[in-house]
C-alpha atoms as a PDB file:
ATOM      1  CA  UNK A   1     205.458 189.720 119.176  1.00  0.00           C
ATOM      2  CA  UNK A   2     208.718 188.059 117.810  1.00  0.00           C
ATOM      3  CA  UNK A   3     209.185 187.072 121.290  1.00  0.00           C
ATOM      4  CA  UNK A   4     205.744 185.428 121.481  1.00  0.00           C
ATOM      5  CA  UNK A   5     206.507 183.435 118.181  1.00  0.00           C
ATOM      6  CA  UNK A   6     209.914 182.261 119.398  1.00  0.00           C
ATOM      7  CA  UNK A   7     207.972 181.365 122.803  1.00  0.00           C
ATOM      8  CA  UNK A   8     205.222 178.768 120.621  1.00  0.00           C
ATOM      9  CA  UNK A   9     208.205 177.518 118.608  1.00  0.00           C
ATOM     10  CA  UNK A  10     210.089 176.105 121.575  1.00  0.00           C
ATOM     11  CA  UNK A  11     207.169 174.558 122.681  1.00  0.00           C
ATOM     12  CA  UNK A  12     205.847 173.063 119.812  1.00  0.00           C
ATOM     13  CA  UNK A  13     209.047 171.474 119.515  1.00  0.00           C
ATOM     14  CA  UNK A  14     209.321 170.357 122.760  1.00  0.00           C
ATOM     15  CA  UNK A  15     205.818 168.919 121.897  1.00  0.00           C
ATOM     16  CA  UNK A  16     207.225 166.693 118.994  1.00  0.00           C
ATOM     17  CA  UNK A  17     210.309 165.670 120.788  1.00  0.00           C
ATOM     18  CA  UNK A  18     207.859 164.300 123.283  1.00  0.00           C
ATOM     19  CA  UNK A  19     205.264 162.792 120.633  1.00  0.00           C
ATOM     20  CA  UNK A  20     208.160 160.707 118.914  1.00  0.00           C
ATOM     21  CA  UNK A  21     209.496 159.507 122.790  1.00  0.00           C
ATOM     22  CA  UNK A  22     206.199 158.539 123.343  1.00  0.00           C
ATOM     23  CA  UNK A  23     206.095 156.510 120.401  1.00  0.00           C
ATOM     24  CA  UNK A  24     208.941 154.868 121.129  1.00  0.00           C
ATOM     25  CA  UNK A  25     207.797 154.316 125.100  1.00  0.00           C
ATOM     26  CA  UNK A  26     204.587 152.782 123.501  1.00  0.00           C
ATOM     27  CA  UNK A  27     206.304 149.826 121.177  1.00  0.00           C
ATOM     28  CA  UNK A  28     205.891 145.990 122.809  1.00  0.00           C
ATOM     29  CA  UNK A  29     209.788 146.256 122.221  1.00  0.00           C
ATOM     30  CA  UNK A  30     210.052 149.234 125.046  1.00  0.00           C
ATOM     31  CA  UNK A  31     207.842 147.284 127.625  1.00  0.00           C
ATOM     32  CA  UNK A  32     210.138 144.310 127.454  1.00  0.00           C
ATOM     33  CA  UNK A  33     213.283 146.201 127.500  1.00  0.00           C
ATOM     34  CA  UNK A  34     211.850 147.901 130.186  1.00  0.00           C
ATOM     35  CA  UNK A  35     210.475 144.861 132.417  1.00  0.00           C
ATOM     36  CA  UNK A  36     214.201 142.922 131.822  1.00  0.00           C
ATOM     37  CA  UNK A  37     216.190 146.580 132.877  1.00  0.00           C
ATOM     38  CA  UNK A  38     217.377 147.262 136.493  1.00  0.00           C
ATOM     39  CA  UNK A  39     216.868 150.350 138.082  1.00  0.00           C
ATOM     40  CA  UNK A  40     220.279 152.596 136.814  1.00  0.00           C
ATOM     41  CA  UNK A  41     218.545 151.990 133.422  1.00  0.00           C
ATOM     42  CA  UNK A  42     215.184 152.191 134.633  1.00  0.00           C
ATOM     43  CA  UNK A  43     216.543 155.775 136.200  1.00  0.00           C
ATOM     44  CA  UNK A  44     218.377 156.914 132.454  1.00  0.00           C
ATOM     45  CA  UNK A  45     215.420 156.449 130.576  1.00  0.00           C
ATOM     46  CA  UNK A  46     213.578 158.590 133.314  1.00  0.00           C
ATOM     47  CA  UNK A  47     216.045 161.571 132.719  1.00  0.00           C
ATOM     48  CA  UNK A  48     216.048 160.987 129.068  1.00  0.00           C
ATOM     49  CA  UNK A  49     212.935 161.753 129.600  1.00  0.00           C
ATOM     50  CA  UNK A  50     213.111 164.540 131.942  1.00  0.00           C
ATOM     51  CA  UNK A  51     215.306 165.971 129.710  1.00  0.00           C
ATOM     52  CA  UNK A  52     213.620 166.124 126.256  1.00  0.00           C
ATOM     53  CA  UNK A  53     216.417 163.830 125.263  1.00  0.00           C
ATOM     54  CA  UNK A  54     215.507 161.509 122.593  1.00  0.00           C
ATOM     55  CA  UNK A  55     218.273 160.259 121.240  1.00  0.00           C
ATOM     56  CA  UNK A  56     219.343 159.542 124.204  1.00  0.00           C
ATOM     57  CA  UNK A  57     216.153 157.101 124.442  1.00  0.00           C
ATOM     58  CA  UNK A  58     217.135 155.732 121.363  1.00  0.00           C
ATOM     59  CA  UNK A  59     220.393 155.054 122.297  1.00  0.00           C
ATOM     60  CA  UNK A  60     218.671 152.952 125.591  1.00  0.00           C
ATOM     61  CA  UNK A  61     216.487 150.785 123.425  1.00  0.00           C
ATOM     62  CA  UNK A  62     219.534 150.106 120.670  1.00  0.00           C
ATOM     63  CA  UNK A  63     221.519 149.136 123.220  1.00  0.00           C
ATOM     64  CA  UNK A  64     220.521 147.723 125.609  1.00  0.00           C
ATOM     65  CA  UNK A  65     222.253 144.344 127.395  1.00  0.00           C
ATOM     66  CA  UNK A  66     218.876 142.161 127.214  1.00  0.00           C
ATOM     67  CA  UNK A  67     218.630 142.072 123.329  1.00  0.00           C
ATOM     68  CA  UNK A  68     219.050 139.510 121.481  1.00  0.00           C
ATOM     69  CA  UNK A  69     221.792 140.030 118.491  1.00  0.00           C
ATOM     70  CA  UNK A  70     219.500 139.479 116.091  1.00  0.00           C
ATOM     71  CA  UNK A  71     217.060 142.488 117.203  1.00  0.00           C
ATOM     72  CA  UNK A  72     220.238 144.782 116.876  1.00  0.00           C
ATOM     73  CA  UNK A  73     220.589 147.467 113.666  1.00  0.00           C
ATOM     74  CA  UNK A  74     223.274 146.472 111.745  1.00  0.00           C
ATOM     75  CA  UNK A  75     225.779 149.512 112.990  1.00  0.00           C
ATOM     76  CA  UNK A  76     226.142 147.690 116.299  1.00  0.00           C
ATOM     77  CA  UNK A  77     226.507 144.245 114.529  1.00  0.00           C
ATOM     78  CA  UNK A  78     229.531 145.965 112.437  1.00  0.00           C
ATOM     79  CA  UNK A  79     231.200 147.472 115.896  1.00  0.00           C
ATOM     80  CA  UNK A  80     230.601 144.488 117.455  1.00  0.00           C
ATOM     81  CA  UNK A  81     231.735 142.325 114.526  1.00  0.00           C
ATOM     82  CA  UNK A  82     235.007 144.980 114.700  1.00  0.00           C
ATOM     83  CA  UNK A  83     235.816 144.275 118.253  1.00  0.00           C
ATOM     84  CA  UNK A  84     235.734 140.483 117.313  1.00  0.00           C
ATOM     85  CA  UNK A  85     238.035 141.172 114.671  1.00  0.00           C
ATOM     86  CA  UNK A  86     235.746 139.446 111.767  1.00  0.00           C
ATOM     87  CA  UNK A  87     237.501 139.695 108.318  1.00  0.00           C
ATOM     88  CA  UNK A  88     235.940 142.114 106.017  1.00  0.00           C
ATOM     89  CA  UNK A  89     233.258 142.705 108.975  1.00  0.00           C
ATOM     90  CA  UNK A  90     231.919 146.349 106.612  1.00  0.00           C
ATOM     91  CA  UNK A  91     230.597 144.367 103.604  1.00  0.00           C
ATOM     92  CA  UNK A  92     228.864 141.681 105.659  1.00  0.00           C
ATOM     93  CA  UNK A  93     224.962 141.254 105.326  1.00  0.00           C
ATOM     94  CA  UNK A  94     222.986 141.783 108.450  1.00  0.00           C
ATOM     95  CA  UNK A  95     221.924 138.325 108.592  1.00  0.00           C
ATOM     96  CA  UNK A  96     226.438 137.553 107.992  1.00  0.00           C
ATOM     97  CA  UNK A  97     227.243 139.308 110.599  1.00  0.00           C
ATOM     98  CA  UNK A  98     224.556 137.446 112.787  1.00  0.00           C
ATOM     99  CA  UNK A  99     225.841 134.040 111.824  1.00  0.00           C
ATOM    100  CA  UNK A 100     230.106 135.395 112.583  1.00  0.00           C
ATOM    101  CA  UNK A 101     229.031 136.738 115.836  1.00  0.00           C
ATOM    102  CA  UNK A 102     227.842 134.130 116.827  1.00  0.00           C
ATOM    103  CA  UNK A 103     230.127 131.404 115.761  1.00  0.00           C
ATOM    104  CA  UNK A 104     232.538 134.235 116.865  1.00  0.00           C
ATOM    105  CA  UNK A 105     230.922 133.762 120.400  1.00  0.00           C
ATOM    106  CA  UNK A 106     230.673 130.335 120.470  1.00  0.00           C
ATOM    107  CA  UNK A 107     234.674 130.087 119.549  1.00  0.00           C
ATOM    108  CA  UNK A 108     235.560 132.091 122.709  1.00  0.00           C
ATOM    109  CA  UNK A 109     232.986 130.241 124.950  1.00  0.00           C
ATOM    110  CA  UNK A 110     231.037 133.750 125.664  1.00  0.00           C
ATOM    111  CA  UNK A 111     227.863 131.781 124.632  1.00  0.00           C
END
């Protein structure tokens, strides 16, 4: 019976791993990362899938090239902000690290 209980376990959380990936398939932000993506990350988020691998899913949406720096969580802006070197990058705002990067950007010409 133990066997049987470790059996429905797996699968039930298999079954929320999937509920939260579909969650994240279903946001407006997903189906326009997903019509701007070519098909080597049209094929990872398939065997994120595949895999039951949802951070992995995450990672796609987080980081994907097509977003604007704005829609990125503020632990990219502070590794991106670090690669920049921007002075005292770890104690910067969202919104301050925003406004660096981009003046950072528009310093270097990358804009």
């Amino acid at each position: 019976m133990s066997t049987l209980i470790r059996f429905c376990e797996q699968i039930h959380k298999k079954i929320l791993i999937m509920r939260s990936m579909e969650t994240i398939i279903n946001s407006p932000r997903f189906a326009r990362l997903w019509k701007d993506s070519n098909m080597e990350q049209l094929m990872t988020v398939r065997l994120a899938v595949r895999s039951y691998d949802k951070f992995k899913l995450q990672k796609w949406v987080r980081q994907h090239p097509s977003l604007d720096v704005s829609e990125l969580p503020v632990k990219r802006l502070r590794e991106i902000a670090q690669e920049h070197n921007i002075y005292n990058y770890s104690r910067l705002s969202k919104l301050e690290l925003i406004r660096a990067i981009d003046k950072k950007e528009d310093t270097r010409g990358i804009k």
